[in-house]
PDB file of N, CA and C in Angstrom:
ATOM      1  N   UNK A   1     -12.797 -12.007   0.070  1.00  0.00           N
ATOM      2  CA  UNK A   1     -12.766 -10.738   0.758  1.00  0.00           C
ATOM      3  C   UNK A   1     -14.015  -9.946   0.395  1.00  0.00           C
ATOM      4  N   UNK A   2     -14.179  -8.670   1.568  1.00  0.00           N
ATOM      5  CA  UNK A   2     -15.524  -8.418   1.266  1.00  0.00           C
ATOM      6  C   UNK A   2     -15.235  -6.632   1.292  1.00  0.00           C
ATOM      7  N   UNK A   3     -15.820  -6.013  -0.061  1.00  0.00           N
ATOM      8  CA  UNK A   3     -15.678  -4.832  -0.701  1.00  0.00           C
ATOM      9  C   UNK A   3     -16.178  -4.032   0.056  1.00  0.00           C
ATOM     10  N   UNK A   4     -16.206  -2.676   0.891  1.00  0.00           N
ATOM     11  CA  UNK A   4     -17.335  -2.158   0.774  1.00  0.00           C
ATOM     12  C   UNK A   4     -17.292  -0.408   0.252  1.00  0.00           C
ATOM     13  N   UNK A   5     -17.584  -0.023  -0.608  1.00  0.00           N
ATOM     14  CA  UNK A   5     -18.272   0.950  -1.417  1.00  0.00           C
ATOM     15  C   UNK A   5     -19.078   1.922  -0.468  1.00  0.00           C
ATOM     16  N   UNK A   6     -19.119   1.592   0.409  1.00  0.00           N
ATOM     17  CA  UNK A   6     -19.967   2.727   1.276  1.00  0.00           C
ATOM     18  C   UNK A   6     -18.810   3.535   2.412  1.00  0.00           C
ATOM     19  N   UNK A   7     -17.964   2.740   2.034  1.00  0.00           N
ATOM     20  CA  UNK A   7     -16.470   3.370   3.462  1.00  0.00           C
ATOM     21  C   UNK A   7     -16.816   4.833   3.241  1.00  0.00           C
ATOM     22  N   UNK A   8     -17.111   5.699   2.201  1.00  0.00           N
ATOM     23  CA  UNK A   8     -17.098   6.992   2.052  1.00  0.00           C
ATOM     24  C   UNK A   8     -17.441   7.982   2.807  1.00  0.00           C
ATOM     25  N   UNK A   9     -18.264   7.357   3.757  1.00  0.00           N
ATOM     26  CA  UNK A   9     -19.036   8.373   4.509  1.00  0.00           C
ATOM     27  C   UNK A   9     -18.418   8.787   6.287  1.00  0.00           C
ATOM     28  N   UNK A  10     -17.743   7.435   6.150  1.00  0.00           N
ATOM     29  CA  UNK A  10     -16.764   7.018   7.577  1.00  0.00           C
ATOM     30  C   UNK A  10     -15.537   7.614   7.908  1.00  0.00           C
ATOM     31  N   UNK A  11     -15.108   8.798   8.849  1.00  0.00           N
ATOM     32  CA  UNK A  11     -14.229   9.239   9.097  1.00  0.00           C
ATOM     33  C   UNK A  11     -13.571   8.738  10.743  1.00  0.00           C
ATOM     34  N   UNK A  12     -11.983   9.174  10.438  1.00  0.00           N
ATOM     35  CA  UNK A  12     -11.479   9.012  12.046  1.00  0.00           C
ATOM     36  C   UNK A  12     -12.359   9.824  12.903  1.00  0.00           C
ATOM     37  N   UNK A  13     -12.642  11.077  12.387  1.00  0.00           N
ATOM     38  CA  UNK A  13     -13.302  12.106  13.616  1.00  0.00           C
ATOM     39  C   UNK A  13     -14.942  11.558  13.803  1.00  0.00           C
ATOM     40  N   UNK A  14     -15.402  11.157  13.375  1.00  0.00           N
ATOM     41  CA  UNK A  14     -16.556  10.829  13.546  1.00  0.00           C
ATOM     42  C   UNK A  14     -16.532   9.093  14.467  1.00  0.00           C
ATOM     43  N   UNK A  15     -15.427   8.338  14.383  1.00  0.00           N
ATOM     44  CA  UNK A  15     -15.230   7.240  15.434  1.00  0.00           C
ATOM     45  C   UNK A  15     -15.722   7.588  16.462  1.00  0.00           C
ATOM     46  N   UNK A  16     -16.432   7.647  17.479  1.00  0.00           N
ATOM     47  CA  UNK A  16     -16.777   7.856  18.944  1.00  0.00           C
ATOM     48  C   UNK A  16     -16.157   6.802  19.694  1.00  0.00           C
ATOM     49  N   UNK A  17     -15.055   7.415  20.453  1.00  0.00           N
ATOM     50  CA  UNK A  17     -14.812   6.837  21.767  1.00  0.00           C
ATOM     51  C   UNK A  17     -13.541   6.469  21.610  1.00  0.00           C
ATOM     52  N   UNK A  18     -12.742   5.692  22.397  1.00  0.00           N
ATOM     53  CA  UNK A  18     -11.385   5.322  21.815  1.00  0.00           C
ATOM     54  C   UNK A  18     -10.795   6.103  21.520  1.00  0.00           C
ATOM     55  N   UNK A  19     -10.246   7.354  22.211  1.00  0.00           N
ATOM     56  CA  UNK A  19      -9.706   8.336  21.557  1.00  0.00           C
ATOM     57  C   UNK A  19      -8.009   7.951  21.762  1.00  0.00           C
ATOM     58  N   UNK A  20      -7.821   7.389  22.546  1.00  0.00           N
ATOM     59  CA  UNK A  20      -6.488   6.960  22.365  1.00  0.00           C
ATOM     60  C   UNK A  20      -5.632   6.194  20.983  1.00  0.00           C
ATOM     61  N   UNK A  21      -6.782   5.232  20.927  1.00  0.00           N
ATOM     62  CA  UNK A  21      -6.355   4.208  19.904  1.00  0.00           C
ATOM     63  C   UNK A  21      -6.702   4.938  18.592  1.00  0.00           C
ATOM     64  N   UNK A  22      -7.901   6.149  18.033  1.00  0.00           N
ATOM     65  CA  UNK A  22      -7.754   7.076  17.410  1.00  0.00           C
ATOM     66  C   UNK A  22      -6.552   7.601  17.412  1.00  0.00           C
ATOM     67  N   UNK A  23      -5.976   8.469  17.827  1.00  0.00           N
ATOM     68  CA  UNK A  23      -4.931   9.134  18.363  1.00  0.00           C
ATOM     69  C   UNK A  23      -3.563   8.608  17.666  1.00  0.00           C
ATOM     70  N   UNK A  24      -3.217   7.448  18.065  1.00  0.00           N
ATOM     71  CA  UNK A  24      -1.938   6.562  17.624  1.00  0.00           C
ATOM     72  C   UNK A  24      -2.585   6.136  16.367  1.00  0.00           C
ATOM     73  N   UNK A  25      -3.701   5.945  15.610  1.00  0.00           N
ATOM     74  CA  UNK A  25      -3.668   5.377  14.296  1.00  0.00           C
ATOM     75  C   UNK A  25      -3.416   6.647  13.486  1.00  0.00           C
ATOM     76  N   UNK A  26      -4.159   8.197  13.754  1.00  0.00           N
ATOM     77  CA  UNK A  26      -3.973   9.269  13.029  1.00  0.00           C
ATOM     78  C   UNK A  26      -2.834   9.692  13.031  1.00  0.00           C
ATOM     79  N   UNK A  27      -1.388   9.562  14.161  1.00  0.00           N
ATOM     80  CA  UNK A  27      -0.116   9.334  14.300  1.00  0.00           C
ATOM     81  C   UNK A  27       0.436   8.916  13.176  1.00  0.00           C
ATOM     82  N   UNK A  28       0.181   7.477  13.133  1.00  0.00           N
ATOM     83  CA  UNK A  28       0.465   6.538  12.019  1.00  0.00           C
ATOM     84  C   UNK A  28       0.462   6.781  10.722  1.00  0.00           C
ATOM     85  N   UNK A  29      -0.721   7.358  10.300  1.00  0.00           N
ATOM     86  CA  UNK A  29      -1.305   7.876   9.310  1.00  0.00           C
ATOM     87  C   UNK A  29      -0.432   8.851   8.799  1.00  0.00           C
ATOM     88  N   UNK A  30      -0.425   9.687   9.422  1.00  0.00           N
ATOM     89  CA  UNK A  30       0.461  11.072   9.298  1.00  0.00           C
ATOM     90  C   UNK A  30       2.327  10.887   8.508  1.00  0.00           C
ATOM     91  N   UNK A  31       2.262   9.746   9.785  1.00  0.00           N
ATOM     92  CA  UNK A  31       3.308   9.761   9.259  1.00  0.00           C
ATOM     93  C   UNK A  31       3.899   8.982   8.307  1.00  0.00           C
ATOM     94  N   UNK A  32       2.741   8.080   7.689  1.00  0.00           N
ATOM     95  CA  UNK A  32       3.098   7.463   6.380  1.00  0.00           C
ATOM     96  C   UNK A  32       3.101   8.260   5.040  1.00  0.00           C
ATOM     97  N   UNK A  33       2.099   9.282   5.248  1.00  0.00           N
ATOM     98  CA  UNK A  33       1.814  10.472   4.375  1.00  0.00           C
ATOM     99  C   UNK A  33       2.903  11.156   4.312  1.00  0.00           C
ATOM    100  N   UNK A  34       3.656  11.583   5.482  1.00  0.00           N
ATOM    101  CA  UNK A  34       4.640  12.095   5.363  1.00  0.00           C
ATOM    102  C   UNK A  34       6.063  12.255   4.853  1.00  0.00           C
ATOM    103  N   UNK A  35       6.296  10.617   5.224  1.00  0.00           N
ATOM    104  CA  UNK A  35       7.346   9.513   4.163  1.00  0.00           C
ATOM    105  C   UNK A  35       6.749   9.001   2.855  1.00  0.00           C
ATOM    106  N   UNK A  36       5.956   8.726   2.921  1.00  0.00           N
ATOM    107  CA  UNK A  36       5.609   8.809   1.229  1.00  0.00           C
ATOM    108  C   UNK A  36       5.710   7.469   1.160  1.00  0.00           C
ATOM    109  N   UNK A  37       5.697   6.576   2.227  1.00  0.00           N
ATOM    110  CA  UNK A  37       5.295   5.610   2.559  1.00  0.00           C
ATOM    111  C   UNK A  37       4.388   4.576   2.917  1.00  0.00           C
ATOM    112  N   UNK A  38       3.557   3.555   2.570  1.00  0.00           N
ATOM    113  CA  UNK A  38       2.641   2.953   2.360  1.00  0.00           C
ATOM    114  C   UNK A  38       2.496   2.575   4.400  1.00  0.00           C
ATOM    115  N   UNK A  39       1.354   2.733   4.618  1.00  0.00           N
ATOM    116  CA  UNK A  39       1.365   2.241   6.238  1.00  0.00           C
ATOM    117  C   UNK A  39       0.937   0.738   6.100  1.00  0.00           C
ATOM    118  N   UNK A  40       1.728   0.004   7.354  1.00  0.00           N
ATOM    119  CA  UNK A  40       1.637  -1.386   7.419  1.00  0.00           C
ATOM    120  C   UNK A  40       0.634  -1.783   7.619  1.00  0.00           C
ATOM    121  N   UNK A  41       0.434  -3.040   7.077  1.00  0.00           N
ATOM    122  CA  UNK A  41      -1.026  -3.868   7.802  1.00  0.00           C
ATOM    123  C   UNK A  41      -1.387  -3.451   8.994  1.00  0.00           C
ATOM    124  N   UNK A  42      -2.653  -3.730   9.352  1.00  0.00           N
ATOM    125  CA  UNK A  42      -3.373  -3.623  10.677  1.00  0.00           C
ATOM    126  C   UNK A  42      -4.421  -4.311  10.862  1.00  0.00           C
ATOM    127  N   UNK A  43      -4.007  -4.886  11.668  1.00  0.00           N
ATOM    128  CA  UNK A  43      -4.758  -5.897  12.893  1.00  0.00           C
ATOM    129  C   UNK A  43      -5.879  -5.558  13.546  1.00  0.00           C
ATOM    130  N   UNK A  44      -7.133  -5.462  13.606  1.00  0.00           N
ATOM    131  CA  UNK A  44      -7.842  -4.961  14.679  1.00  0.00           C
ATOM    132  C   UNK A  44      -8.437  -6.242  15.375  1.00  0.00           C
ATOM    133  N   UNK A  45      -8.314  -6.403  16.674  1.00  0.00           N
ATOM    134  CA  UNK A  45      -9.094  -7.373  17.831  1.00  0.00           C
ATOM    135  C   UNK A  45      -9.582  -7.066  18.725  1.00  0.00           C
ATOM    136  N   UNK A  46     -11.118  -7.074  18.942  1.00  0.00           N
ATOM    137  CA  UNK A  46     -12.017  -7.080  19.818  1.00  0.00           C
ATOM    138  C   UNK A  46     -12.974  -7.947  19.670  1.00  0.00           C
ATOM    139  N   UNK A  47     -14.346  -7.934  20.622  1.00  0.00           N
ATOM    140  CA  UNK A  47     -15.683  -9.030  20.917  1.00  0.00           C
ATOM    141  C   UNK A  47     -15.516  -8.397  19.436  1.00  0.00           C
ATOM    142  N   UNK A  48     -17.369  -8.513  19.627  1.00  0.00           N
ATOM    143  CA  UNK A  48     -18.097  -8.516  18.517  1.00  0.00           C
ATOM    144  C   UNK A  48     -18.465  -6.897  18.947  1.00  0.00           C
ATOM    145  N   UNK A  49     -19.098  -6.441  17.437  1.00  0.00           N
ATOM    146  CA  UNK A  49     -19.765  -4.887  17.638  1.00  0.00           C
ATOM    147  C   UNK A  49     -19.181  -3.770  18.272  1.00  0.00           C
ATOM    148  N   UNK A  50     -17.901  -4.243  18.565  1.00  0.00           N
ATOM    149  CA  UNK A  50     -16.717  -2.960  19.129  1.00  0.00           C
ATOM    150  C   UNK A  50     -16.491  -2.179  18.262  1.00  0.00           C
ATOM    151  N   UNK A  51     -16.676  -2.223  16.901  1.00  0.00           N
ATOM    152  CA  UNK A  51     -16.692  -0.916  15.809  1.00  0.00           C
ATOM    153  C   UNK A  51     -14.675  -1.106  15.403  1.00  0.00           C
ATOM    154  N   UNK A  52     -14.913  -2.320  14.763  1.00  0.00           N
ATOM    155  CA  UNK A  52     -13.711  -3.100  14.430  1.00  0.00           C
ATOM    156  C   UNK A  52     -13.925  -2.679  12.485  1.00  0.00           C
ATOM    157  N   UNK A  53     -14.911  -2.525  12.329  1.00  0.00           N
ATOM    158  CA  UNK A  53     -15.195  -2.654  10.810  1.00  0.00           C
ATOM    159  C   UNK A  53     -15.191  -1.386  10.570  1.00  0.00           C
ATOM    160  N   UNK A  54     -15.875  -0.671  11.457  1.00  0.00           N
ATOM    161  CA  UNK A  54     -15.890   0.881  11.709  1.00  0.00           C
ATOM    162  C   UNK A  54     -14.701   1.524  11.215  1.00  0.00           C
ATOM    163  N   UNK A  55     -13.986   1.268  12.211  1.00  0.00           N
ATOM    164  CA  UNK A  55     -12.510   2.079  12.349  1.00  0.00           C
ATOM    165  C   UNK A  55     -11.601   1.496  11.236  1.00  0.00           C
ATOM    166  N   UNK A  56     -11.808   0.379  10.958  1.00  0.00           N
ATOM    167  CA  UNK A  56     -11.061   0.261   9.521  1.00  0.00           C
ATOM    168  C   UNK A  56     -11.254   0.818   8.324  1.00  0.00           C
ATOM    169  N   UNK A  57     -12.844   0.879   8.219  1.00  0.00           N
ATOM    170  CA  UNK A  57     -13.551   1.746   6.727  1.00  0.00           C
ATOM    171  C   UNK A  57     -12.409   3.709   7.116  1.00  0.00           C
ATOM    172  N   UNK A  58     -12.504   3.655   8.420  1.00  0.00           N
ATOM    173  CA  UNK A  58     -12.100   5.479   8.780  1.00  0.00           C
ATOM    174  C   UNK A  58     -10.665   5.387   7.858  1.00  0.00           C
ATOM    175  N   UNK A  59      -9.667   4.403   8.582  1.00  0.00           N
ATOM    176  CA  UNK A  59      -8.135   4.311   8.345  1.00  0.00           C
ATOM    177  C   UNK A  59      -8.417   4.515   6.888  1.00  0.00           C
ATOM    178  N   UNK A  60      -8.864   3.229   6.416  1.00  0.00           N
ATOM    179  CA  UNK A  60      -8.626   3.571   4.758  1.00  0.00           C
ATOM    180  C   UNK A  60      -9.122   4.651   4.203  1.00  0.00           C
ATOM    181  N   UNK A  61     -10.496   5.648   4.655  1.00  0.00           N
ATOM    182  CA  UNK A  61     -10.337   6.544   4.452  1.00  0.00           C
ATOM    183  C   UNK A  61      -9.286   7.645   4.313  1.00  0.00           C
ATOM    184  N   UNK A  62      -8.826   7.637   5.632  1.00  0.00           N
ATOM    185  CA  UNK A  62      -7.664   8.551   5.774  1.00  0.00           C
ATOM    186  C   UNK A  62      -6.621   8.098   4.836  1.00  0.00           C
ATOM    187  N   UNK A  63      -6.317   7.166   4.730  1.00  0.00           N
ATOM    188  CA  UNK A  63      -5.276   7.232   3.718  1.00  0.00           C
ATOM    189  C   UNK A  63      -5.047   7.007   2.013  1.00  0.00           C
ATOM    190  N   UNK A  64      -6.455   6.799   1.467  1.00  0.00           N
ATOM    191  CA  UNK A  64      -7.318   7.359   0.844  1.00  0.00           C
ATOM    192  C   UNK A  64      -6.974   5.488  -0.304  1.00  0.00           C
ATOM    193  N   UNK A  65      -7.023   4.718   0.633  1.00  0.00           N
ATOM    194  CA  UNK A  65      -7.485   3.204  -0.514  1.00  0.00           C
ATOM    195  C   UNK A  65      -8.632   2.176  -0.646  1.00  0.00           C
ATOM    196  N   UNK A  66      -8.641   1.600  -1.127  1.00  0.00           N
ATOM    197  CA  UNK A  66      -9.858   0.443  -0.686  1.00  0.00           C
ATOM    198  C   UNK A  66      -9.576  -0.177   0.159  1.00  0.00           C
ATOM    199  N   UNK A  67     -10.798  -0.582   0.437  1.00  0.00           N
ATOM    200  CA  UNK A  67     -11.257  -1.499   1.988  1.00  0.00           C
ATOM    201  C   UNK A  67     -11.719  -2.778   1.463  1.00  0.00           C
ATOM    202  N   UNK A  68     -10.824  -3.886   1.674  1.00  0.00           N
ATOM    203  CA  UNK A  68     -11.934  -5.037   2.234  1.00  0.00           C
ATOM    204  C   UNK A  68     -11.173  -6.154   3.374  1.00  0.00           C
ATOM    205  N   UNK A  69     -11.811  -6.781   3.645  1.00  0.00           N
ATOM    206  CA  UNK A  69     -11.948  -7.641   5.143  1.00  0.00           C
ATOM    207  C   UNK A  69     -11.737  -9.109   4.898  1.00  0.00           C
ATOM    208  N   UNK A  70     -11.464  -9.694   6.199  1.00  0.00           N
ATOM    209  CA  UNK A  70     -11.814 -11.295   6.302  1.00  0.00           C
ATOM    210  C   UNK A  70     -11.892 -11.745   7.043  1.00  0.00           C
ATOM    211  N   UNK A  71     -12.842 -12.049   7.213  1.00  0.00           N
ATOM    212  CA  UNK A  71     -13.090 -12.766   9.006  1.00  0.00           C
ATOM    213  C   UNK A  71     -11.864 -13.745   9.303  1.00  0.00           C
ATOM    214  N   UNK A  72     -11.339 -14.307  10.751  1.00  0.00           N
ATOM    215  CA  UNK A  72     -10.610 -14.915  10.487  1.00  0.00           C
ATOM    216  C   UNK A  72     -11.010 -16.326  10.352  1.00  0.00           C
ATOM    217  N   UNK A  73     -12.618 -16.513  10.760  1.00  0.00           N
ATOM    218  CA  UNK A  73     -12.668 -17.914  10.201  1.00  0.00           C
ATOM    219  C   UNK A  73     -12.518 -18.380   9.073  1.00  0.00           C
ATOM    220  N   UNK A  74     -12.137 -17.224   8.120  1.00  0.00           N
ATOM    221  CA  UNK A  74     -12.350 -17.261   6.832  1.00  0.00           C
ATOM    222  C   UNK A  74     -11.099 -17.728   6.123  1.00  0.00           C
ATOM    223  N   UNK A  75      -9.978 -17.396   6.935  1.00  0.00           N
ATOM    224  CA  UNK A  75      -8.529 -17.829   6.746  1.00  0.00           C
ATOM    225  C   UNK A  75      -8.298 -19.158   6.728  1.00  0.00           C
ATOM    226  N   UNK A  76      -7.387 -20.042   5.745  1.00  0.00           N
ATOM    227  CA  UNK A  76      -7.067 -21.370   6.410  1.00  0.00           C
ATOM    228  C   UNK A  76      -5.966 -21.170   5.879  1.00  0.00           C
ATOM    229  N   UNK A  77      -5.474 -20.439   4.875  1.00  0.00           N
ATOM    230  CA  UNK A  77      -3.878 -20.848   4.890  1.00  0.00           C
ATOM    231  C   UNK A  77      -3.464 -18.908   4.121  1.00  0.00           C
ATOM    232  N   UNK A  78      -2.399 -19.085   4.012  1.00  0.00           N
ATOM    233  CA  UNK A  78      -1.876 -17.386   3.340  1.00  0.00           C
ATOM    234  C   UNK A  78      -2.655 -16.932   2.135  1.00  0.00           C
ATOM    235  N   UNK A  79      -2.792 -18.006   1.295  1.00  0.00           N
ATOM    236  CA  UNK A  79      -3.473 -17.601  -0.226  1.00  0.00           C
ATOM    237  C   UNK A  79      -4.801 -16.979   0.150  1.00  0.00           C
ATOM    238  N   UNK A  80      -5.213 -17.336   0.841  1.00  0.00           N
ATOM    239  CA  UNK A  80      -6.495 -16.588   1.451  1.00  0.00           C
ATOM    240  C   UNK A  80      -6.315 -15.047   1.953  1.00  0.00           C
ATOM    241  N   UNK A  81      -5.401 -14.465   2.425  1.00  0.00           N
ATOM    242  CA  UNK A  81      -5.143 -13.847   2.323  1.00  0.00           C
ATOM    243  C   UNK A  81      -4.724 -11.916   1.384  1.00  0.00           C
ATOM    244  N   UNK A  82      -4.235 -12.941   0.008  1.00  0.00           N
ATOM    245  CA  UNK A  82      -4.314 -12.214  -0.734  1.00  0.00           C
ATOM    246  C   UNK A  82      -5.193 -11.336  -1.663  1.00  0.00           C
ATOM    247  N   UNK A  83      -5.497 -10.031  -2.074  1.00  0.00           N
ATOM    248  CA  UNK A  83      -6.772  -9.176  -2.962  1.00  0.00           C
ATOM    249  C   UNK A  83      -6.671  -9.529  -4.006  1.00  0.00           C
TER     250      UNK A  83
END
């Protein structure tokens, strides 16, 4: 998995575009904060350069944990998976 240390600067409000799919993740957000509840995994799928890495550095912002990633070629079985 791959760390990144720079998520800091990356917010939901600063995402451009997608305001819908903004919208329902800050939903989400809210209301995990609210329950005191950890929010579920998330999936993001698009091409390439759709700002997939983007919007994930924002989420974990917002809910204030570390970030890291895995491509899915990177997957071959669950253990791969795990931080």
């Amino acid at each position: 998995m791959t760390n990144h240390p720079e998520q800091s600067c990356v917010t939901l409000s600063q995402f451009i575009g997608q305001e819908r799919v903004r919208a329902a993740l800050q939903g989400r957000i809210d209301k995990a904060r609210e329950s005191g509840h950890a929010m579920p995994h998330l999936i993001l799928s698009a091409g390439q350069d759709m700002g997939k890495l983007t919007l994930a550095k924002a989420v974990a912002n917002a809910i204030g944990v570390d970030f890291s990633f895995k491509n899915c070629g990177e997957i071959s079985n669950t253990t791969d998976l795990t931080g």
